[in-house]
Protein backbone atom coordinates (compact mmCIF):
# COMPACT_ATOMS: atom_id res chain seq x y z
CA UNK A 1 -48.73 68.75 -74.32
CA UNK A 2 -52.13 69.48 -73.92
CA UNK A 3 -53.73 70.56 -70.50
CA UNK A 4 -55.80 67.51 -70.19
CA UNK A 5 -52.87 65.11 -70.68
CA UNK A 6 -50.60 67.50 -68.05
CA UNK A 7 -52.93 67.07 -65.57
CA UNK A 8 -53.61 63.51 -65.75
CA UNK A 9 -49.51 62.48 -65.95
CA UNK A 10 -49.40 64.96 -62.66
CA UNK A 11 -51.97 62.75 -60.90
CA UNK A 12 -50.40 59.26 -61.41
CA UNK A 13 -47.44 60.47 -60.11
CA UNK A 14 -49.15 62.18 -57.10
CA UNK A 15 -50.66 58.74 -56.59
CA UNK A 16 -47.66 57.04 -57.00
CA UNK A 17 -45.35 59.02 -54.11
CA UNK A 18 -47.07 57.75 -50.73
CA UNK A 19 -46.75 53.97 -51.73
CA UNK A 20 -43.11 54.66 -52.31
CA UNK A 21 -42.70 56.94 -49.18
CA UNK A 22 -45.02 53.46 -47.41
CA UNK A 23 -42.26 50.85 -49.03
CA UNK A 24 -39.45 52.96 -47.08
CA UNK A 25 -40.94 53.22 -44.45
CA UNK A 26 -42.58 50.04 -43.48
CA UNK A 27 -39.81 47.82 -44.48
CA UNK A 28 -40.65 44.17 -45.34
CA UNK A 29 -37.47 41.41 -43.71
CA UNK A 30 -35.93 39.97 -46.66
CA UNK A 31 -36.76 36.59 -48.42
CA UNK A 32 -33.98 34.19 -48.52
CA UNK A 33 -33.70 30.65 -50.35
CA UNK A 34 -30.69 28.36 -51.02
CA UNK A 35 -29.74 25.30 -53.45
CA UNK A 36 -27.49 22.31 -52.60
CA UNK A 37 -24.12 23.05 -52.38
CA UNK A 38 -21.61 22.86 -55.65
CA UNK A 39 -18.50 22.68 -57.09
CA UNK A 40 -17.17 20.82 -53.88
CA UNK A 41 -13.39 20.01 -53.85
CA UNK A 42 -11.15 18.69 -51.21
CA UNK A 43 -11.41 22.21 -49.29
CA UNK A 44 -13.67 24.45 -51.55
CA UNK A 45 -17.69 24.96 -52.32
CA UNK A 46 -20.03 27.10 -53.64
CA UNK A 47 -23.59 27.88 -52.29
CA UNK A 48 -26.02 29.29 -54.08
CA UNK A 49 -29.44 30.71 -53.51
CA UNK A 50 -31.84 34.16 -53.95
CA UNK A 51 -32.54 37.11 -51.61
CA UNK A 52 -35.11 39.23 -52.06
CA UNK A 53 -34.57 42.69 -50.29
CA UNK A 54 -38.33 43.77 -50.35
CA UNK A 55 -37.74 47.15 -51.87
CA UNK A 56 -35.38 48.03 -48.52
CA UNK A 57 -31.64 48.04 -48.35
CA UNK A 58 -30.59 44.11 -47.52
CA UNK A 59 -27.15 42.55 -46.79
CA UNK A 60 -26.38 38.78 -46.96
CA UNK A 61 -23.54 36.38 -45.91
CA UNK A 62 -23.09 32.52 -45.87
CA UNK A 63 -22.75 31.29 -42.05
CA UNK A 64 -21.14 27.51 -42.22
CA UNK A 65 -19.37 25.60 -40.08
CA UNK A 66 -18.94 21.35 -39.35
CA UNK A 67 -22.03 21.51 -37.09
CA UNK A 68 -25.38 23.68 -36.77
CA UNK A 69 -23.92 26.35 -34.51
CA UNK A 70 -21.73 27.35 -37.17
CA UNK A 71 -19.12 29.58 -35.85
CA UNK A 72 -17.65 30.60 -39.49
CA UNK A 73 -19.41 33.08 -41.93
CA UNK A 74 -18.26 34.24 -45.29
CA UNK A 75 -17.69 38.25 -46.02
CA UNK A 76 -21.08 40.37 -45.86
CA UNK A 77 -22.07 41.57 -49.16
CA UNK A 78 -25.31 43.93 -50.63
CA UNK A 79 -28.71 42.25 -52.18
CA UNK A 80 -29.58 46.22 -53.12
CA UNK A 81 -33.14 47.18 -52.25
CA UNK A 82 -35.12 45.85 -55.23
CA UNK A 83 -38.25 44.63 -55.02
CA UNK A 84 -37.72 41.45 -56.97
CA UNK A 85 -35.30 38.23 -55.75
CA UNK A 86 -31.47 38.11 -56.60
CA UNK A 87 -29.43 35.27 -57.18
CA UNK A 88 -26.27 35.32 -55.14
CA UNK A 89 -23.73 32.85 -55.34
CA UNK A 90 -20.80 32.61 -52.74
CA UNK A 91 -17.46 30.39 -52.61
CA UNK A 92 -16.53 29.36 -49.24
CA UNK A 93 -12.47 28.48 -49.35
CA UNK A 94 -10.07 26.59 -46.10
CA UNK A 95 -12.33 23.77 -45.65
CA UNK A 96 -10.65 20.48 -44.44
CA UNK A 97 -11.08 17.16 -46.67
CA UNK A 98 -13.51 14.65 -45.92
CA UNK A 99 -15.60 16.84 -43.19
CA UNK A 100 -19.71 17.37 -42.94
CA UNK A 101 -19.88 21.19 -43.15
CA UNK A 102 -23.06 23.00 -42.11
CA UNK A 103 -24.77 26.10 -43.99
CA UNK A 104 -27.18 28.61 -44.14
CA UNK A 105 -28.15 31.76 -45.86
CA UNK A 106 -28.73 34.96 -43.30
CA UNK A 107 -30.10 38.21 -44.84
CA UNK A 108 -30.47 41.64 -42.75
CA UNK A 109 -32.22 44.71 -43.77
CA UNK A 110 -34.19 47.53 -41.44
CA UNK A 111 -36.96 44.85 -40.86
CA UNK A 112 -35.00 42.36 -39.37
CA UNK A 113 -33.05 39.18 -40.50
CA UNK A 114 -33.83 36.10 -41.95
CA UNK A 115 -32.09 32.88 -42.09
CA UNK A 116 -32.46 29.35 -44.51
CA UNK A 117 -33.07 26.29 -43.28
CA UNK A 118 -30.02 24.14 -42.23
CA UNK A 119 -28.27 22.31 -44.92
CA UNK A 120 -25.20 20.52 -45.34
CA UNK A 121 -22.45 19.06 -47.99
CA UNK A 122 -19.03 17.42 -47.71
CA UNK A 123 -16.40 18.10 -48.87
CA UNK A 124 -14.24 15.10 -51.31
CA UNK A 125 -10.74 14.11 -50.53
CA UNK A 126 -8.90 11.89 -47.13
CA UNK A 127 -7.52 13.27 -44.29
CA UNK A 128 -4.05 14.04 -43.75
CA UNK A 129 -2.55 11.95 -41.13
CA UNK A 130 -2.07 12.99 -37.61
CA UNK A 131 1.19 12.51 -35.62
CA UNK A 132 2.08 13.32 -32.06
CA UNK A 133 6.32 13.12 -30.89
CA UNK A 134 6.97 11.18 -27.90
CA UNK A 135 9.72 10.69 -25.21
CA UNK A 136 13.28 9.75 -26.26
CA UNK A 137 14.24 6.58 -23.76
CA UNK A 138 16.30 5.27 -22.35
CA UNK A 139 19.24 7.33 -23.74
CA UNK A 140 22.35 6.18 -23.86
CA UNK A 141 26.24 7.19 -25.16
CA UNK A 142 24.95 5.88 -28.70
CA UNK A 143 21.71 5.44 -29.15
CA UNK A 144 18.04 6.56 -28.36
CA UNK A 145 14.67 5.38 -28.89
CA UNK A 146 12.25 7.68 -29.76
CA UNK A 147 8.76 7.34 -29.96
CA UNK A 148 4.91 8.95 -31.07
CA UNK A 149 1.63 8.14 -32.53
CA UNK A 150 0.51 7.78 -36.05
CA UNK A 151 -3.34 8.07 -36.84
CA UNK A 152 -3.65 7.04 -40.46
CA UNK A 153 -7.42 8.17 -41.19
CA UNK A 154 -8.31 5.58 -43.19
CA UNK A 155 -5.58 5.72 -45.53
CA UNK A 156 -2.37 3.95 -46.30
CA UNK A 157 0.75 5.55 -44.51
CA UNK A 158 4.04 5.55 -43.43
CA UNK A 159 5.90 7.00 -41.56
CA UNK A 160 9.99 7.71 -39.93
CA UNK A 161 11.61 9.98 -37.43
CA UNK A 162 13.70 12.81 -39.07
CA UNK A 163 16.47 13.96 -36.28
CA UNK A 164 19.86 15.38 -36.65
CA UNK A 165 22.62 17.05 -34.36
CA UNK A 166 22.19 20.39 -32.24
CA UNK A 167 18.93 21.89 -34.47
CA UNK A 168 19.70 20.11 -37.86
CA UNK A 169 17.24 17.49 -38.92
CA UNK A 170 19.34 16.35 -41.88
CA UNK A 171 19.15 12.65 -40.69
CA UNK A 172 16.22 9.98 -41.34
CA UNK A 173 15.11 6.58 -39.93
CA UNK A 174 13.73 4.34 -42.52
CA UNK A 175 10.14 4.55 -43.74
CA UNK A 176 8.13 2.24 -41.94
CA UNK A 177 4.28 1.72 -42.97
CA UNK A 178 1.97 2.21 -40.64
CA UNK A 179 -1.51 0.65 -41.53
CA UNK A 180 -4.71 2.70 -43.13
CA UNK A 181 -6.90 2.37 -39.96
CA UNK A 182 -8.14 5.01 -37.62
CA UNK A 183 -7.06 5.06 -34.39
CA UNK A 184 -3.51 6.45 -33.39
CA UNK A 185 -0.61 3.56 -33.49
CA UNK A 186 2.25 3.72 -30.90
CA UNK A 187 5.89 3.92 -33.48
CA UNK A 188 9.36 3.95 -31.96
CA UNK A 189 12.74 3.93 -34.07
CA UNK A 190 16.18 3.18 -32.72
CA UNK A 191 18.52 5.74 -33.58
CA UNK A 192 22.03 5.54 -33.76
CA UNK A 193 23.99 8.46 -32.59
CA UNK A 194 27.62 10.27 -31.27
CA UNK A 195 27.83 10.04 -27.05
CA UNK A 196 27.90 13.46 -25.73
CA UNK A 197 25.71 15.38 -27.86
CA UNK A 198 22.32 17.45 -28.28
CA UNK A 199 19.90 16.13 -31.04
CA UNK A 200 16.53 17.41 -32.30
CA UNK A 201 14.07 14.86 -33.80
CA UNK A 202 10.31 14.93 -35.16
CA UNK A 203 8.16 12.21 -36.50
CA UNK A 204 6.93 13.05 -40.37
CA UNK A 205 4.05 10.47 -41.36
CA UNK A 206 2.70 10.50 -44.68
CA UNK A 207 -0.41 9.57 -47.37
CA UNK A 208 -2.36 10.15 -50.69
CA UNK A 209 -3.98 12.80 -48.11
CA UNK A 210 -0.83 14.75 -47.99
CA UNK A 211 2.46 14.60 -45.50
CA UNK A 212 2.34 15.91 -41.88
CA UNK A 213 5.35 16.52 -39.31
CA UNK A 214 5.38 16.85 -35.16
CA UNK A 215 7.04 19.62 -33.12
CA UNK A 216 11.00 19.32 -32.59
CA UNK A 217 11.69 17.92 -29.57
CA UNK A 218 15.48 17.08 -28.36
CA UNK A 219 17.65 15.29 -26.00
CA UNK A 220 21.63 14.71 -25.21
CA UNK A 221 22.81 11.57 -25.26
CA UNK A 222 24.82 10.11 -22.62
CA UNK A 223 28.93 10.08 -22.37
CA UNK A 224 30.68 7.49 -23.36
CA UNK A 225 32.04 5.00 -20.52
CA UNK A 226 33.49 1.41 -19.77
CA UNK A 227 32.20 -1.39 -18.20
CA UNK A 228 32.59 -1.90 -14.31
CA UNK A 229 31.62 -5.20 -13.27
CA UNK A 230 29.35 -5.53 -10.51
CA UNK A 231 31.86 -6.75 -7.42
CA UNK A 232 29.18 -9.38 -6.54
CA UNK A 233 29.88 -9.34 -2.82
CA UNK A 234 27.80 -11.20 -0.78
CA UNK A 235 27.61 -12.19 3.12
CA UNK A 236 27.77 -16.68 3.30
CA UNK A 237 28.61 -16.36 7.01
CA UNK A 238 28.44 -13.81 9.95
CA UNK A 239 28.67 -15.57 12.55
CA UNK A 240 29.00 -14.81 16.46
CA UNK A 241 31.60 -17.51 18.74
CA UNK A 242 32.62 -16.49 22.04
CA UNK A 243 34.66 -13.36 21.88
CA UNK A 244 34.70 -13.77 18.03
CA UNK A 245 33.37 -12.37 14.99
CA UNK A 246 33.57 -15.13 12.31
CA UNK A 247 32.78 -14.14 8.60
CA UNK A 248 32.73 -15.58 4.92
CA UNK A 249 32.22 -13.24 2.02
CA UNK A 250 32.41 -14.06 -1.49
CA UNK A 251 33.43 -11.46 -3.97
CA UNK A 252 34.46 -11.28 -7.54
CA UNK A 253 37.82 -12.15 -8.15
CA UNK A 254 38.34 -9.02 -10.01
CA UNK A 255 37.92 -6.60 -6.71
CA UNK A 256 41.30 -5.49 -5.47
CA UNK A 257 41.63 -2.92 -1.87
CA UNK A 258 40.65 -3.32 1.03
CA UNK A 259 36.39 -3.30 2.12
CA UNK A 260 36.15 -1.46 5.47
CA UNK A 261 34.00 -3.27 7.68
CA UNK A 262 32.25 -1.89 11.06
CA UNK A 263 30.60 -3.92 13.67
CA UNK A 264 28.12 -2.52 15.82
CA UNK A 265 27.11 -4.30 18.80
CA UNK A 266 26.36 -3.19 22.63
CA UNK A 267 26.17 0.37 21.73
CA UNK A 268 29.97 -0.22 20.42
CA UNK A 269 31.62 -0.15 17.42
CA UNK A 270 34.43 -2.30 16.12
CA UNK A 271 36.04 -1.21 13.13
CA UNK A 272 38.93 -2.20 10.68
CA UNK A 273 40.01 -3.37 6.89
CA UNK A 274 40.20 -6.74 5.65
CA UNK A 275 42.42 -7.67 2.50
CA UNK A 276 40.65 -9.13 -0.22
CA UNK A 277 42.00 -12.86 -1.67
CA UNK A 278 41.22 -12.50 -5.55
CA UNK A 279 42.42 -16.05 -6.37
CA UNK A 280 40.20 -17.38 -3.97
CA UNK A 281 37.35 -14.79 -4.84
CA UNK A 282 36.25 -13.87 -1.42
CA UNK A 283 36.85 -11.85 2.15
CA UNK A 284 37.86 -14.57 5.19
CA UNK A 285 38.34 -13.25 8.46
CA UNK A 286 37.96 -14.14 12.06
CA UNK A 287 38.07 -11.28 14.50
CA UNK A 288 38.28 -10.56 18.01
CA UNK A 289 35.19 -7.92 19.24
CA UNK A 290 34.71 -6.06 23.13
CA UNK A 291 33.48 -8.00 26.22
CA UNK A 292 29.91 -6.40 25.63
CA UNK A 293 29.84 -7.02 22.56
CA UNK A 294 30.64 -11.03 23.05
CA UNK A 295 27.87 -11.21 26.15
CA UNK A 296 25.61 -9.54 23.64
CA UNK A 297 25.85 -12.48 20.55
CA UNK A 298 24.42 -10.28 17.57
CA UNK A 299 25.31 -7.06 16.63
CA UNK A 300 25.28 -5.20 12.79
CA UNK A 301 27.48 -6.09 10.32
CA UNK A 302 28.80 -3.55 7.21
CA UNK A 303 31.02 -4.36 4.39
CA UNK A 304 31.98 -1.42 2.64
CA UNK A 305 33.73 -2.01 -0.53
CA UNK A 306 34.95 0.94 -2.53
CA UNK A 307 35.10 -0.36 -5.78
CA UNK A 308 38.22 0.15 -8.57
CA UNK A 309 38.60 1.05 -12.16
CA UNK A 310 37.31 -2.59 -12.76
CA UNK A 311 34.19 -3.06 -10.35
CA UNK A 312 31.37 -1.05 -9.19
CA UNK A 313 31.12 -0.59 -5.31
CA UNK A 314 29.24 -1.75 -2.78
CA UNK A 315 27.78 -1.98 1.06
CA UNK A 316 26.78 -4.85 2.59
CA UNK A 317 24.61 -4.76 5.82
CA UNK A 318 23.41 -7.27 7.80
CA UNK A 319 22.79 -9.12 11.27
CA UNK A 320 25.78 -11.42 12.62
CA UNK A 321 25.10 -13.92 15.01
CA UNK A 322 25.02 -17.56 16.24
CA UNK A 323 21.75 -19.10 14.89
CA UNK A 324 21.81 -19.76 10.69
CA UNK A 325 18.47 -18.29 8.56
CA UNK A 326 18.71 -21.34 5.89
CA UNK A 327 18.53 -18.16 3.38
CA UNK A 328 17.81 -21.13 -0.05
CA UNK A 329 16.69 -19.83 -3.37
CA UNK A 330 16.75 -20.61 -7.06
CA UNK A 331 18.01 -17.79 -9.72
CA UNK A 332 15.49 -15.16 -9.78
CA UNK A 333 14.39 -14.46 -13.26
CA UNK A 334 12.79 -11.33 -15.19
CA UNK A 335 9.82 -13.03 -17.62
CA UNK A 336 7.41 -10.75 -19.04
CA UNK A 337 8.51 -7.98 -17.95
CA UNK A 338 8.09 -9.25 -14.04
CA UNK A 339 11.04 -10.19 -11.33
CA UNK A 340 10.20 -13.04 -9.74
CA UNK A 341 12.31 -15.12 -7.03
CA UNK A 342 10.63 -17.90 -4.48
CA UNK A 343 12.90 -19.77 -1.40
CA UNK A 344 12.53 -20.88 2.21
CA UNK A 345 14.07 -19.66 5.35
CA UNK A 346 13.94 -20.85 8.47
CA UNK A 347 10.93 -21.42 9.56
CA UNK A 348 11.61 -19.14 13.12
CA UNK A 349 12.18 -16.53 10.58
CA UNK A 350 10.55 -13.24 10.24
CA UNK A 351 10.31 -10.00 8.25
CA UNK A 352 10.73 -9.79 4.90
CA UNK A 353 13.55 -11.08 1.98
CA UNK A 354 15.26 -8.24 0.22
CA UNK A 355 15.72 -8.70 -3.61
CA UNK A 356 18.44 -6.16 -4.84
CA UNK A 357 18.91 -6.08 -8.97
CA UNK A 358 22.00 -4.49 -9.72
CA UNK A 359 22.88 -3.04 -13.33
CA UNK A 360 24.73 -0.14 -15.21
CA UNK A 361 23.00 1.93 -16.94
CA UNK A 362 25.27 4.42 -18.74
CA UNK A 363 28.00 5.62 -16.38
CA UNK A 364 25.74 5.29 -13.78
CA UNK A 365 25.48 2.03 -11.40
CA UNK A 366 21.19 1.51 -10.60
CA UNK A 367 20.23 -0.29 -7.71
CA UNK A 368 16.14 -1.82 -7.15
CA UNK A 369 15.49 -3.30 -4.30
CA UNK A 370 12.15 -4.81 -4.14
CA UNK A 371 10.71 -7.62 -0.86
CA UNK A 372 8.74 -10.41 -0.35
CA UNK A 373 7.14 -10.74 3.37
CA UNK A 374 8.43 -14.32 4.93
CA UNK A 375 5.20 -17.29 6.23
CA UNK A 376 5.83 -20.60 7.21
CA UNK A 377 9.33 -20.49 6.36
CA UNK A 378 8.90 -19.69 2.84
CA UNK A 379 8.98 -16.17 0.72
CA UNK A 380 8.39 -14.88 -2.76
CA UNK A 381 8.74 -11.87 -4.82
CA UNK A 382 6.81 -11.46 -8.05
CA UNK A 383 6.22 -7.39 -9.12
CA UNK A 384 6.42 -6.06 -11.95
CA UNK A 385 9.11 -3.73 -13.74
CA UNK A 386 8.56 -0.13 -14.33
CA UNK A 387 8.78 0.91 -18.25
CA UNK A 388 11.71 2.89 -17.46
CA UNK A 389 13.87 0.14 -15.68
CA UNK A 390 12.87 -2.61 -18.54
CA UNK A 391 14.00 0.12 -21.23
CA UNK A 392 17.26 0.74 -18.96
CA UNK A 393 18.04 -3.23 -18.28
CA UNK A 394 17.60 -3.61 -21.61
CA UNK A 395 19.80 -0.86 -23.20
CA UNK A 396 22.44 -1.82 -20.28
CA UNK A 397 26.30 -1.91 -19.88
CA UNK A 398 27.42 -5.74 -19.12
CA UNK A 399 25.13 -7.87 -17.00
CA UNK A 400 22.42 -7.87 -14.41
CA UNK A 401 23.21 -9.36 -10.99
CA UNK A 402 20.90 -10.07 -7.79
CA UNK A 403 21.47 -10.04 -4.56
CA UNK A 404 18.98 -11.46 -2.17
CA UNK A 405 19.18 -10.95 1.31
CA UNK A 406 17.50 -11.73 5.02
CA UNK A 407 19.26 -8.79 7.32
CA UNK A 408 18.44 -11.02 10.90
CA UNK A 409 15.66 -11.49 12.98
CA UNK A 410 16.98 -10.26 17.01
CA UNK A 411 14.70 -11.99 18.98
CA UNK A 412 15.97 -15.31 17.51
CA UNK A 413 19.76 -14.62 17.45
CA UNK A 414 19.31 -15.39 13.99
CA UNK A 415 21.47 -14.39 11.75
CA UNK A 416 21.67 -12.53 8.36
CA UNK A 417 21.87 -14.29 5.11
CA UNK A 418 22.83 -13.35 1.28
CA UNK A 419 23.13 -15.09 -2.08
CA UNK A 420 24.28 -13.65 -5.29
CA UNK A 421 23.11 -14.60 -8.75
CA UNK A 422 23.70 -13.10 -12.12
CA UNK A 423 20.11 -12.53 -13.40
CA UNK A 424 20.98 -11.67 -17.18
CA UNK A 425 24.35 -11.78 -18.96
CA UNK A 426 26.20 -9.27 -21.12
CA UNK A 427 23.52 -7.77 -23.55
């Protein structure tokens, strides 16, 4: 090489060094572009786009997300440090069908970061359905209803209750469909099942858009047990005559013993057992009660009846005295889920009318008392029914009976007053 040509290659490249040395030191932020969204499947897409590191080192990443905050990003990768743009391409994976995702390219080098402009695709496909268990109820020796929610999404589905003994699930209801809207839809099945034993059960819905199932929830159902008829006993008469306690009480003619009965009057209690006359179906006695208790003319009176193998037990507890109540009353009746009863009384009466709805529920005897406040010598009850005690009348052992009541009103002398009905018959 000659001298002159030495010298001038040694000058470029003298030249050449500080706007190298400038480039790394002065770092430009990166350039950063993106395309519309491709390649977009029920839970997959690929963004595209071009960073251009400005000649210093520059990493990018995809930040995404189903609004503009984002909140997901895909793994940071290298642009290099070129000087010229680079395509990148990046394929974002675990998206959810039918959903508006958010995107944008960010790029960081020494000089800062850059970001693209918001832009969004979404993705093809339905949306699995979406279940939620609910209670089992009421539960008895052998059967259950259990409910949940369906929420279709738009597209057809059905759905059924898998359940099964102890943790098994090897048991199905039927499959029911469900609609394609997209709101949730209350579903119940009625299971039949063993008394006496632990069962698991989940709610499995499914679709086109793919088959969901609910957390295991469980429950024991209830032992197995007979009837005991309510003993239906009721007060017609308690009446107060001289030294005399005079009293009529219909019962069922199934009851057998004999009810205790106390009277309290004056501060004093008279006490004894009465036998009960089946054939006739009732209690009849006339009994003698203390000196005080005569000048006095009212006291309480209780009818304990213990019940048998055959009938359920009950107390009765009222006023006794001279003056009637004119307790009158059609059958109450349960309509639309509501008790309602209506009657007169007396029109010196006062207080309230006690409505008692007796029922067995399982092995267990329930009891609801609910009142209706007494003007002008008439009364009426009309409340609704909780949930629980319309699921429990309904899934019930033999019949519902009523018992409506007036316990007395003292400053009248008036006497109480009860009348039995049966409400609803065996199931």
């Amino acid at each position: 090489m000659s001298m002159l040509r030495a010298f001038l290659l040694a000058a470029t490249l003298l030249i050449g060094l500080p706007a190298a040395a400038a480039a790394q030191n002065n770092p430009t932020p990166p350039a950063v572009t993106t395309a519309a969204a491709s390649s977009i499947a029920r839970d997959v897409a690929t963004i595209t786009g071009s960073v251009d590191p400005n000649g210093a080192a520059t990493t990018y990443e995809i930040q995404y997300g189903t609004t503009s905050s984002y909140g997901l990003r895909s793994a940071t990768r290298s642009a290099g440090s070129g000087a010229e743009p680079v395509s990148i391409e990046v394929r974002l994976t675990g998206l959810t069908a039918n959903t508006i995702y958010h995107y944008r390219l960010s790029a960081t080098n020494a000089a800062g970061v850059r970001n693209t402009a918001d832009r969004s695709f979404r993705t093809q496909g339905s949306l699995a359905p979406v279940v939620t268990i609910g209670d089992a109820g009421p539960v008895t020796a052998r059967g259950a209803a259990v409910t949940g929610t369906v929420n279709p999404r738009g597209v057809a589905t059905r759905y059924r209750f898998e359940f099964g003994r102890n943790t098994s699930l090897n048991l199905r209801s039927r499959l029911v469909d469900v609609g394609e809207g997209t709101e949730p839809v209350p579903v119940a099945a009625a299971l039949t099942l063993q008394p006496a034993t632990k069962y698991s059960y989940r709610l499995m819905a499914t679709s086109a858009a793919g088959t969901v199932r609910s957390a295991v929830r469980t429950f024991v159902t209830a032992p197995e047990c007979s009837v005991r008829y309510p003993s239906k006993l009721s007060i017609a008469r308690a009446a107060t005559a001289g030294d005399f306690l005079d009293v009529l009480a219909p019962i069922t003619s199934r009851a057998s013993g004999r009810p205790f009965v106390d009277y309290h009057a004056a501060g004093q209690h008279t006490r004894f057992t009465v036998p009960i006359n089946s054939a006739a179906g009732y209690l009849r006695f006339r009994r003698s009660v203390t000196r005080a208790q005569a000048r006095l003319r009212t006291g309480i009176l209780t009818i304990a009846y213990a019940g048998d193998s055959d009938t359920r037990p009950q107390t009765v507890r009222l006023r006794a005295a001279a003056n009637k109540a004119r307790l009158d009353l059609a059958r109450p009746q349960i309509v639309d889920g509501r008790i309602r009863a209506s009657g007169t009384i007396d029109s010196a009466a006062r207080g309230t009318v006690r409505l008692q709805l007796s029922y067995q529920f399982n092995c267990d005897q329930r009891l609801l008392e609910l009142r209706g406040a007494i003007a002008g010598g008439r009364w009426s009850i009309d409340q609704p029914l909780s949930p629980q005690t319309l699921g429990e009348i309904s899934a019930r052992i033999g019949a519902v009976h009523s018992y409506t009541l007036f316990t007395g009103y003292l400053p009248a002398r008036m006497r109480g007053e009860m009348r039995a009905f049966q409400v609803l018959g065996d199931p």
